[in-house]
C-alpha atoms as a PDB file:
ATOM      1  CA  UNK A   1      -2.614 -17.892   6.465  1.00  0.00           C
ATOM      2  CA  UNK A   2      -0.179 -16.041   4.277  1.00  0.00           C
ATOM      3  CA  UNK A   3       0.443 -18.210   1.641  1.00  0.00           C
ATOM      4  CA  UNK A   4      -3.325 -18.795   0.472  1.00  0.00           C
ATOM      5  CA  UNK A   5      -2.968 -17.659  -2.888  1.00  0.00           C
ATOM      6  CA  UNK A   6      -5.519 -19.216  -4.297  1.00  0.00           C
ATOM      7  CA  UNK A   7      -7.640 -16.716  -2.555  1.00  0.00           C
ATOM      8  CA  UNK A   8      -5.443 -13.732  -1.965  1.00  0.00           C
ATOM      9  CA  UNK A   9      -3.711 -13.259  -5.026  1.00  0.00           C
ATOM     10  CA  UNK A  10      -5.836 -12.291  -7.873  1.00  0.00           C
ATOM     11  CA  UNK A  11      -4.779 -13.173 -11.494  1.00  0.00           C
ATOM     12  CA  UNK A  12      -5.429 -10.590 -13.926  1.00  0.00           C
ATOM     13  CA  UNK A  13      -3.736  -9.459 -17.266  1.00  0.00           C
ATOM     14  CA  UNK A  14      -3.053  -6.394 -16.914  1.00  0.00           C
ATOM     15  CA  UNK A  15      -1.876  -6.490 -13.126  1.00  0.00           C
ATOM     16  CA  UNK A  16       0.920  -8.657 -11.739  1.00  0.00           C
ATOM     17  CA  UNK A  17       0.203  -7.935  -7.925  1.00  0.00           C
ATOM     18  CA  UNK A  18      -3.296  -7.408  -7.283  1.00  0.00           C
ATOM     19  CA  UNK A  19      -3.657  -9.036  -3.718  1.00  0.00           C
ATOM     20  CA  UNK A  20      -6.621  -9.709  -1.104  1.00  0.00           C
ATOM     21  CA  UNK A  21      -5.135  -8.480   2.713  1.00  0.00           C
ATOM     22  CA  UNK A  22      -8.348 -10.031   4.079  1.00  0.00           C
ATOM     23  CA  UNK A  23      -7.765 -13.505   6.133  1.00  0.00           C
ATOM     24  CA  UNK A  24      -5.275 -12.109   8.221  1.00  0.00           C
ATOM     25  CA  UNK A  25      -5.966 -12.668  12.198  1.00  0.00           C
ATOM     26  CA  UNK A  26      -5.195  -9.935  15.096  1.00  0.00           C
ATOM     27  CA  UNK A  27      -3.756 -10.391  18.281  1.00  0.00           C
ATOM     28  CA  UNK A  28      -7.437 -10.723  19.892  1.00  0.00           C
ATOM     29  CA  UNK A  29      -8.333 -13.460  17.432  1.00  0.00           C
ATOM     30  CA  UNK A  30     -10.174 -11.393  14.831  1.00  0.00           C
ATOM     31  CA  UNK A  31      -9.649 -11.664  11.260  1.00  0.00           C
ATOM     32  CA  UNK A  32      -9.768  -8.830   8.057  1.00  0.00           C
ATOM     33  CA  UNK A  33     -12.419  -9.688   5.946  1.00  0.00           C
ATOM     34  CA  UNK A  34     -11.537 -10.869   2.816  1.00  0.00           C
ATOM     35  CA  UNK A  35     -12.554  -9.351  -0.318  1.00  0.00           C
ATOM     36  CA  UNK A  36     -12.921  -5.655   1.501  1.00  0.00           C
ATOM     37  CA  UNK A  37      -9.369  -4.530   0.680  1.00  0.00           C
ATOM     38  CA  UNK A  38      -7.334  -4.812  -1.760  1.00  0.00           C
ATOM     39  CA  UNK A  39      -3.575  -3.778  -2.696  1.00  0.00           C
ATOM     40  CA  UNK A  40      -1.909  -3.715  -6.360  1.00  0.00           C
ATOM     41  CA  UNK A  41       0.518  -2.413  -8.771  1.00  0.00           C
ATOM     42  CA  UNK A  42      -0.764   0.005 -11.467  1.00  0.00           C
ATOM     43  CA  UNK A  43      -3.699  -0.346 -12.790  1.00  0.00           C
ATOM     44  CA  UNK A  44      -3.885   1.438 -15.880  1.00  0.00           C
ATOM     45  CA  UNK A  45      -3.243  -1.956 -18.416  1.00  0.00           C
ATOM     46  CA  UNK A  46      -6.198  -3.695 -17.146  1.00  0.00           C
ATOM     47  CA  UNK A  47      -8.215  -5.853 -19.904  1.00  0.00           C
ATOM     48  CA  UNK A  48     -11.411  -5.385 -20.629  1.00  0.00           C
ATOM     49  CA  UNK A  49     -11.862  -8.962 -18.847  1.00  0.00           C
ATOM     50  CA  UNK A  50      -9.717  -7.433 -15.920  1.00  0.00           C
ATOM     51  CA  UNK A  51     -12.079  -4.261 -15.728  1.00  0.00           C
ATOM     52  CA  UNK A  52     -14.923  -6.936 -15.394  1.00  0.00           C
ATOM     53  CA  UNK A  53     -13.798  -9.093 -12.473  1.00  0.00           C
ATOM     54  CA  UNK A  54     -12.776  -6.284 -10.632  1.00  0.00           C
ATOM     55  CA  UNK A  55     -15.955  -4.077 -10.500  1.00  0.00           C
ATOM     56  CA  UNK A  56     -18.285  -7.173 -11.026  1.00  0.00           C
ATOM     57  CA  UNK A  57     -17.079 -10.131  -8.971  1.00  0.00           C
ATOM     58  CA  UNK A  58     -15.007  -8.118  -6.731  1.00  0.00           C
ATOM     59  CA  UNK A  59     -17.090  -5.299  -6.300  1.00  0.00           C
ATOM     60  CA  UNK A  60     -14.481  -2.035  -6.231  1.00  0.00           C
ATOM     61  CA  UNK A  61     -16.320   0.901  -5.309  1.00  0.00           C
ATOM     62  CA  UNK A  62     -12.883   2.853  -4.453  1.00  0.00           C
ATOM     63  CA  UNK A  63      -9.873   3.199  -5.894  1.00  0.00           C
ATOM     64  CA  UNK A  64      -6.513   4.871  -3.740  1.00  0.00           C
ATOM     65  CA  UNK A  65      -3.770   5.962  -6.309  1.00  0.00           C
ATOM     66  CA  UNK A  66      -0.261   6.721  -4.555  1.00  0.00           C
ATOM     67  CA  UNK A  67       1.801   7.272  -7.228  1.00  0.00           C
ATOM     68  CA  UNK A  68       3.233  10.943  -8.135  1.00  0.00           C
ATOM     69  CA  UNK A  69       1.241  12.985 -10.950  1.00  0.00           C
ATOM     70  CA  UNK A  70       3.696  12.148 -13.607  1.00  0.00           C
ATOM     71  CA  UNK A  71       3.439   8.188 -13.528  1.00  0.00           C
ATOM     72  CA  UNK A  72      -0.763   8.590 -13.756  1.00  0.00           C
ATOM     73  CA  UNK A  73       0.106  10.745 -16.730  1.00  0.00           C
ATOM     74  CA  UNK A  74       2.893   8.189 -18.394  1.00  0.00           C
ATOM     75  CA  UNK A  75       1.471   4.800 -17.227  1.00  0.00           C
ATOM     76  CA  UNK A  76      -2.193   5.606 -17.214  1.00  0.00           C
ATOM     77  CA  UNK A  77      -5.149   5.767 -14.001  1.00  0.00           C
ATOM     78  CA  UNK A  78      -8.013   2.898 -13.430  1.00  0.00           C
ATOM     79  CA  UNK A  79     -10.178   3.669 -16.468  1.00  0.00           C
ATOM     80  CA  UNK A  80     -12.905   1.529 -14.794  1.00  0.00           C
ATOM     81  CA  UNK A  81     -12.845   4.529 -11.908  1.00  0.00           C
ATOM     82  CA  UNK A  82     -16.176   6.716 -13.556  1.00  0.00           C
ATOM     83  CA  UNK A  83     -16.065   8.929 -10.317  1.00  0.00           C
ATOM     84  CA  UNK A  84     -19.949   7.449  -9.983  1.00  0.00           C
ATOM     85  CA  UNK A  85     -20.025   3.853  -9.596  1.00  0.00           C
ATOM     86  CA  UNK A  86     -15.978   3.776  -8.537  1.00  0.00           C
ATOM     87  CA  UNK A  87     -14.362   6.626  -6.876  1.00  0.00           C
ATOM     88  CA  UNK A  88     -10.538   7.613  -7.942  1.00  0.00           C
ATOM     89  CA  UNK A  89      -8.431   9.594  -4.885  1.00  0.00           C
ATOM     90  CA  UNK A  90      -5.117  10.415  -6.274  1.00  0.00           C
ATOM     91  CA  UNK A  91      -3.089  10.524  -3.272  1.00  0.00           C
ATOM     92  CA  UNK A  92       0.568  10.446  -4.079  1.00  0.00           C
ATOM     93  CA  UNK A  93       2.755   9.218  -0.974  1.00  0.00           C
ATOM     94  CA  UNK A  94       5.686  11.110  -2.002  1.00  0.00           C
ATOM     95  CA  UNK A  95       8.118  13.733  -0.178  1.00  0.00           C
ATOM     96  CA  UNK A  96       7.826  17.151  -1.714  1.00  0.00           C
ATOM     97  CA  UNK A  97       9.671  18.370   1.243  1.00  0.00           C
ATOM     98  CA  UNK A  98      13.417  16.888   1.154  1.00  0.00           C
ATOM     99  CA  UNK A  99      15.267  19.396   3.660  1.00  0.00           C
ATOM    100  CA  UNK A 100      19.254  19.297   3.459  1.00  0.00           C
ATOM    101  CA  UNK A 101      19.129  17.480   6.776  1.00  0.00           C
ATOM    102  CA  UNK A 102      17.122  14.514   6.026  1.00  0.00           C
ATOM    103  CA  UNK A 103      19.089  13.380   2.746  1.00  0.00           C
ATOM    104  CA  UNK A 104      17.836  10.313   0.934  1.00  0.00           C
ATOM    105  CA  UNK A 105      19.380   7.374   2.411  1.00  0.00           C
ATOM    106  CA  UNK A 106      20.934   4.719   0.488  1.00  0.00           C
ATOM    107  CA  UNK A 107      18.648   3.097  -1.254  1.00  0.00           C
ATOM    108  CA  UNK A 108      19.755  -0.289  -1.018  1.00  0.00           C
ATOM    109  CA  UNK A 109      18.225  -0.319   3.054  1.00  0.00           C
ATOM    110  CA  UNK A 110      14.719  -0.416   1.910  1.00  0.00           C
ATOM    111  CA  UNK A 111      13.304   0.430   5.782  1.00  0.00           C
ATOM    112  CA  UNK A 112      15.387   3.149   5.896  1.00  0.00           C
ATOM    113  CA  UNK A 113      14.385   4.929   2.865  1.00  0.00           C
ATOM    114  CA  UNK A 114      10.489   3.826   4.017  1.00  0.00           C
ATOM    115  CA  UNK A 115      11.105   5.511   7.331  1.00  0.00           C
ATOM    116  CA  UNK A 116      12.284   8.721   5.377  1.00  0.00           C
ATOM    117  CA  UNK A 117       9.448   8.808   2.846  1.00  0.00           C
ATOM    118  CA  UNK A 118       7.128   8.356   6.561  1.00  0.00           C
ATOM    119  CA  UNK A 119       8.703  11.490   7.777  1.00  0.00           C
ATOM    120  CA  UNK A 120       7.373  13.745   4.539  1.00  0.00           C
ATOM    121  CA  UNK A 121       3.663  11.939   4.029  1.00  0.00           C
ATOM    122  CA  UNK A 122       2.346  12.251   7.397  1.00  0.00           C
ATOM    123  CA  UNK A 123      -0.733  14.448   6.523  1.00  0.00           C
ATOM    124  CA  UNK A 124      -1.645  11.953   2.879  1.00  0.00           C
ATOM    125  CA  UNK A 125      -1.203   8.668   5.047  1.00  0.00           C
ATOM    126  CA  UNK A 126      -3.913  10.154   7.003  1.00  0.00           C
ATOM    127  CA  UNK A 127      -5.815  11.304   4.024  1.00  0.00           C
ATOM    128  CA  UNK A 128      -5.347   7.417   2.964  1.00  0.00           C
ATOM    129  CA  UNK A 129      -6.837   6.194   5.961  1.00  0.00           C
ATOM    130  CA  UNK A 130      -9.814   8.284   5.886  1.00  0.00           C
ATOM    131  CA  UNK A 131     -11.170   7.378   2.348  1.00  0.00           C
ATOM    132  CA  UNK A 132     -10.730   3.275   3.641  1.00  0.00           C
ATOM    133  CA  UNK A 133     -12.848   4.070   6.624  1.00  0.00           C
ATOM    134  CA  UNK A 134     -15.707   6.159   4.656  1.00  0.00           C
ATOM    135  CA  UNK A 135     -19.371   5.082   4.179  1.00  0.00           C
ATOM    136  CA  UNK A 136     -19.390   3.139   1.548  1.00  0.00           C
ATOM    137  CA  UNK A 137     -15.839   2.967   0.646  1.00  0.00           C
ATOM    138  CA  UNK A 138     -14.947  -0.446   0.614  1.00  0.00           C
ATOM    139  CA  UNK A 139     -14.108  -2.847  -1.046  1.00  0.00           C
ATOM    140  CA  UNK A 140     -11.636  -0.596  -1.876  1.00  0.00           C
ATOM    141  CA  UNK A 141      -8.342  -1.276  -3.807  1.00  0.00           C
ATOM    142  CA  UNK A 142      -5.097   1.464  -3.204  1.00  0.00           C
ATOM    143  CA  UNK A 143      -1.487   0.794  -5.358  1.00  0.00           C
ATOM    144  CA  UNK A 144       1.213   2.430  -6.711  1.00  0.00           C
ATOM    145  CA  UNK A 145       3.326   1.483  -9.451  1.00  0.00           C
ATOM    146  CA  UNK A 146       4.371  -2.377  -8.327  1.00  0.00           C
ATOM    147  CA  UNK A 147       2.796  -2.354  -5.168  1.00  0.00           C
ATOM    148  CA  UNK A 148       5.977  -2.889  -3.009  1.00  0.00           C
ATOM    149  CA  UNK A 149       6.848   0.355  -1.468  1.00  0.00           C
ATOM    150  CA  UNK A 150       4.309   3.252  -1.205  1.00  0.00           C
ATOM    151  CA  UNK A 151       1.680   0.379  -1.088  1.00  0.00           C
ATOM    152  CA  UNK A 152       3.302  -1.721   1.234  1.00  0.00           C
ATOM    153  CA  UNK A 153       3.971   1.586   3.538  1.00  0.00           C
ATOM    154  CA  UNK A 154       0.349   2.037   3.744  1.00  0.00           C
ATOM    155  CA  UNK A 155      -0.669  -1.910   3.832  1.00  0.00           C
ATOM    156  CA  UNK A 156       1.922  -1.690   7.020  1.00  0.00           C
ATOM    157  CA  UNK A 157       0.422   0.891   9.003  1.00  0.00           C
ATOM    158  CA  UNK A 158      -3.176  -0.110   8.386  1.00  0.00           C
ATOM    159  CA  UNK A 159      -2.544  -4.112   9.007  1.00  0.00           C
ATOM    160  CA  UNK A 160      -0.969  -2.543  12.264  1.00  0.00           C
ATOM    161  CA  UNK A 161      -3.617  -0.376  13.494  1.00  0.00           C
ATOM    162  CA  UNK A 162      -5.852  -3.261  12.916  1.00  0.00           C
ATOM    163  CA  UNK A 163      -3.274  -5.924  15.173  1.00  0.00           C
ATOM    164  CA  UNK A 164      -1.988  -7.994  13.103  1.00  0.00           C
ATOM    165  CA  UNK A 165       0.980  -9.215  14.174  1.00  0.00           C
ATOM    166  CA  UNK A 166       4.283  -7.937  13.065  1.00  0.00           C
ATOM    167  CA  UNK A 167       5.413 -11.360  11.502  1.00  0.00           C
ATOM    168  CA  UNK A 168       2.350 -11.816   9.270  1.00  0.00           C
ATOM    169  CA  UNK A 169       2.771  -7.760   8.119  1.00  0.00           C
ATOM    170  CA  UNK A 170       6.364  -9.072   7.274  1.00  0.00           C
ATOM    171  CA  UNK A 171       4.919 -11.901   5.605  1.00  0.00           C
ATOM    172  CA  UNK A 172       2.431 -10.275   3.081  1.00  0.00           C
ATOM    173  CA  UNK A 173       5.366  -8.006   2.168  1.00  0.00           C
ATOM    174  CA  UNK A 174       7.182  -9.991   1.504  1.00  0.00           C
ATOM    175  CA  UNK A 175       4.835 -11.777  -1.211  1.00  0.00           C
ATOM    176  CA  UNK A 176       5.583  -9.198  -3.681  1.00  0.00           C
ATOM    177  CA  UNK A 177       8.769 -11.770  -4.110  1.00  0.00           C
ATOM    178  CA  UNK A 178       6.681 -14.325  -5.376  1.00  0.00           C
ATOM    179  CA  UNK A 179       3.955 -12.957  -7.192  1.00  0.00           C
ATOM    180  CA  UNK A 180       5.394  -9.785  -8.799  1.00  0.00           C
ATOM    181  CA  UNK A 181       8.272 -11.064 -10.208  1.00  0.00           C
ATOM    182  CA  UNK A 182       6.525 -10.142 -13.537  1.00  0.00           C
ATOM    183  CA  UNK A 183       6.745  -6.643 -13.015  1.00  0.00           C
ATOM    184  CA  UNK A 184       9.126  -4.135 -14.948  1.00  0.00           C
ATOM    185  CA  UNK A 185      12.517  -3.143 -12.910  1.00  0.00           C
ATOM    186  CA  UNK A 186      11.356   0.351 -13.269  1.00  0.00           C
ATOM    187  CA  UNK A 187       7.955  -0.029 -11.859  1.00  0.00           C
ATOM    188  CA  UNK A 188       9.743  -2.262  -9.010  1.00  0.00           C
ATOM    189  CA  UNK A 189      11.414   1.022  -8.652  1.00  0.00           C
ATOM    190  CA  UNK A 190       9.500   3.874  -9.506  1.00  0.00           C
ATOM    191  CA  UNK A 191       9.461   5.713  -6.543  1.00  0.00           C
ATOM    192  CA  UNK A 192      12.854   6.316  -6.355  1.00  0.00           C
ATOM    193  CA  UNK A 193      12.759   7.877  -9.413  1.00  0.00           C
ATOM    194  CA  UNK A 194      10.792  10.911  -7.749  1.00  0.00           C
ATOM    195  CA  UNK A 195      14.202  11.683  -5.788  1.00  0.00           C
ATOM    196  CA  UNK A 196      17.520  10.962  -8.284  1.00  0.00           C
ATOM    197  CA  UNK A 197      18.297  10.446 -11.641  1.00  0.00           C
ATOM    198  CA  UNK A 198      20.284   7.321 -11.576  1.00  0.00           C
ATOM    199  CA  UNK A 199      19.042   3.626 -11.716  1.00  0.00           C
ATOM    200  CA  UNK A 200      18.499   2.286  -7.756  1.00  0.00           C
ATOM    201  CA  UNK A 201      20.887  -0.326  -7.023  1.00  0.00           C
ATOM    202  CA  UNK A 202      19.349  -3.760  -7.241  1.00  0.00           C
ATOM    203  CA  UNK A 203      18.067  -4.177  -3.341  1.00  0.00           C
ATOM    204  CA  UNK A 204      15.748  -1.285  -4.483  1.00  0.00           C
ATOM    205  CA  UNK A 205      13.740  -4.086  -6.356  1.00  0.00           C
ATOM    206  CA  UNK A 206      13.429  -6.419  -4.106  1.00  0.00           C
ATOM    207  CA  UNK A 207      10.985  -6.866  -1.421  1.00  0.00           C
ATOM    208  CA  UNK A 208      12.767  -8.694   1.510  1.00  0.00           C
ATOM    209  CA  UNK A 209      11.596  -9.379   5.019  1.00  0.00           C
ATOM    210  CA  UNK A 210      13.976  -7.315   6.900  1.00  0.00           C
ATOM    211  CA  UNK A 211      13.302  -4.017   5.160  1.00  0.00           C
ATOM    212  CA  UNK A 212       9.546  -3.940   6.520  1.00  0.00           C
ATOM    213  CA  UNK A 213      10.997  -5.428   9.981  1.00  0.00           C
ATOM    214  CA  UNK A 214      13.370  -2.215   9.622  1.00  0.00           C
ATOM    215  CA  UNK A 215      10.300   0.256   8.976  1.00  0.00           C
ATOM    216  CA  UNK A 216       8.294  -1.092  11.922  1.00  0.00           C
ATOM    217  CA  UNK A 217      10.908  -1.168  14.610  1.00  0.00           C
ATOM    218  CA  UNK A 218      12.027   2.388  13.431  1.00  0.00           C
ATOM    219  CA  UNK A 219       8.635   3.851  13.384  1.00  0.00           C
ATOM    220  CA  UNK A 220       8.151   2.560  16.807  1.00  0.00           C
ATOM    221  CA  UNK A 221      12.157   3.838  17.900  1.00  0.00           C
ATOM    222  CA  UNK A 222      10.999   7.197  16.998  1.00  0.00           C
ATOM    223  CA  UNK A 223       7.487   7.752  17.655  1.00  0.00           C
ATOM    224  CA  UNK A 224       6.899   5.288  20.024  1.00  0.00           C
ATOM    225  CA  UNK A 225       3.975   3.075  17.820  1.00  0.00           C
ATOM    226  CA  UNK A 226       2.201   2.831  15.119  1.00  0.00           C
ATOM    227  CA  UNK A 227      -0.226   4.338  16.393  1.00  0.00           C
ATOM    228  CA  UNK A 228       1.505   7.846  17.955  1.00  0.00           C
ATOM    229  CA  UNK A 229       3.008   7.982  14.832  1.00  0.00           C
ATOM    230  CA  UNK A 230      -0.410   8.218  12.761  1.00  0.00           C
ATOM    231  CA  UNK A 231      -2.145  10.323  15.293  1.00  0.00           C
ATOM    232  CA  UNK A 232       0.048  13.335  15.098  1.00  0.00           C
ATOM    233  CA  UNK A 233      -1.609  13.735  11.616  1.00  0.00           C
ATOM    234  CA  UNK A 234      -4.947  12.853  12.755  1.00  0.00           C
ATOM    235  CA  UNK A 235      -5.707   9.394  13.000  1.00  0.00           C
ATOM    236  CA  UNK A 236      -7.206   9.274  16.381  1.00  0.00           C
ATOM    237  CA  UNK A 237      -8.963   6.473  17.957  1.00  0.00           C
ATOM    238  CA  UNK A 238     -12.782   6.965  16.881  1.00  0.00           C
ATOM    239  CA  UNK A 239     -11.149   6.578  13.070  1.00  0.00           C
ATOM    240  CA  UNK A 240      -8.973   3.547  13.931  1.00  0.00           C
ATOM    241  CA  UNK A 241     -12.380   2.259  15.588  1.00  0.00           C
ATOM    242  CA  UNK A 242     -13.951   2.844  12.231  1.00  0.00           C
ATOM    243  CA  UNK A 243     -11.457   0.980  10.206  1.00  0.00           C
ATOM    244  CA  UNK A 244     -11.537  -1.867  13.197  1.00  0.00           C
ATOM    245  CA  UNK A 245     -15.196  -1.921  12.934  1.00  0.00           C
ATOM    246  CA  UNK A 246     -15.355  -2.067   8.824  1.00  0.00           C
ATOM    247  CA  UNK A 247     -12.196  -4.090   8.002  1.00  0.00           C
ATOM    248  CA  UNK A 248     -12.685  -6.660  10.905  1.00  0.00           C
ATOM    249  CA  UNK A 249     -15.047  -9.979  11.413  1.00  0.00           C
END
């Protein structure tokens, strides 16, 4: 179910990690419909043929941007977003609040530095969640910079709220390892660079299965699900309805 990547990765040659998170079945036997949602790393290198594919045989009609101001203004946004035809929310999932007691962790424990990032983007995962259940959002395509971390934070929660199990949220994480290999160490890393100077250590690039298995069980530790967690900023029920009822066969 994971592995199809045939069908859930999608080639392109300007993106190294443009992936389909429909297929995927819940715990009451329902599956995410495929070709509705999309994640990716940054899409401002796409090819003319790229640009094609994507808003013809794919369809985008939204595009989610997580990455901080200054890597849309370095690396470049989704020219193919016209604000008409494909809509563009810039919605960076970085801390601008970093209090003296919640310092960075070390950034070689992945789920803990997701868990700390959680604690400061409360209010834009909601904001996240909102544009992928809108009228007429979808298919819909959010990323960041290599689609690992601020991407797979988001692809997380929402794969959760729509219950899929933890394993197969693990899973698709985890395939950053064998389809993004292509992408630059400092995109692997890029959000790191929003908090310190120096190079992350070379965990920070990887994608392995125990740093999502870390974010989940410590969202949970904390908040007490998923779901408690989400709906202190506003993600109540008749929204995670809406997502159920767009996003699931």
């Amino acid at each position: 179910m994971v592995l199809e990547l045939e069908r859930r990765w999608i080639p392109l040659e300007g993106s190294r990690n443009f992936r389909d998170l429909g297929g995927y079945t819940n715990h009451e036997g329902r599956r995410v419909r495929w070709r509705h949602l999309f994640r990716a790393d940054a899409l401002g290198t796409l090819s003319d043929g790229d640009v094609q594919r994507v808003r013809g045989e794919l369809g985008v009609r939204t595009v989610v941007d997580l990455r901080h101001a200054r890597e849309c203004a370095l690396k470049g946004t989704a020219a193919f977003a016209d604000g008409e035809a494909v809509r563009l929310h810039h919605l960076p999932l970085n801390r601008t609040d970093v209090p003296d007691d919640d310092p960075l962790p070390e950034m070689d424990d992945l789920g803990a530095v997701y868990l700390w990032i959680s604690r400061g983007v409360g209010p834009v995962l909601a904001r996240v969640m909102q544009c992928i259940a809108a009228d007429d959002a979808v298919p819909l395509v959010f990323h960041c910079a290599a689609g690992k971390d601020r991407t797979g934070i988001i692809a997380a929660v929402l794969l959760e709220l729509l219950g899929v199990p933890d394993e197969v949220i693990v899973a698709d994480y985890a395939l950053t390892e064998l389809v993004g290999q292509d992408i630059r160490p400092e995109d692997r890393a890029a959000v790191f660079h929003a908090y310190q100077q120096d190079g992350p250590p070379a965990e920070a690039l990887n994608a392995r299965p125990h740093h999502m298995v870390t974010f989940l069980e410590g969202i949970r530790t904390v908040h007490g699900s998923v779901r408690d967690y989400v709906a202190t900023y506003g993600v109540n029920e008749p929204l995670i309805a809406r997502l159920r009822e767009r996003l699931l066969e």
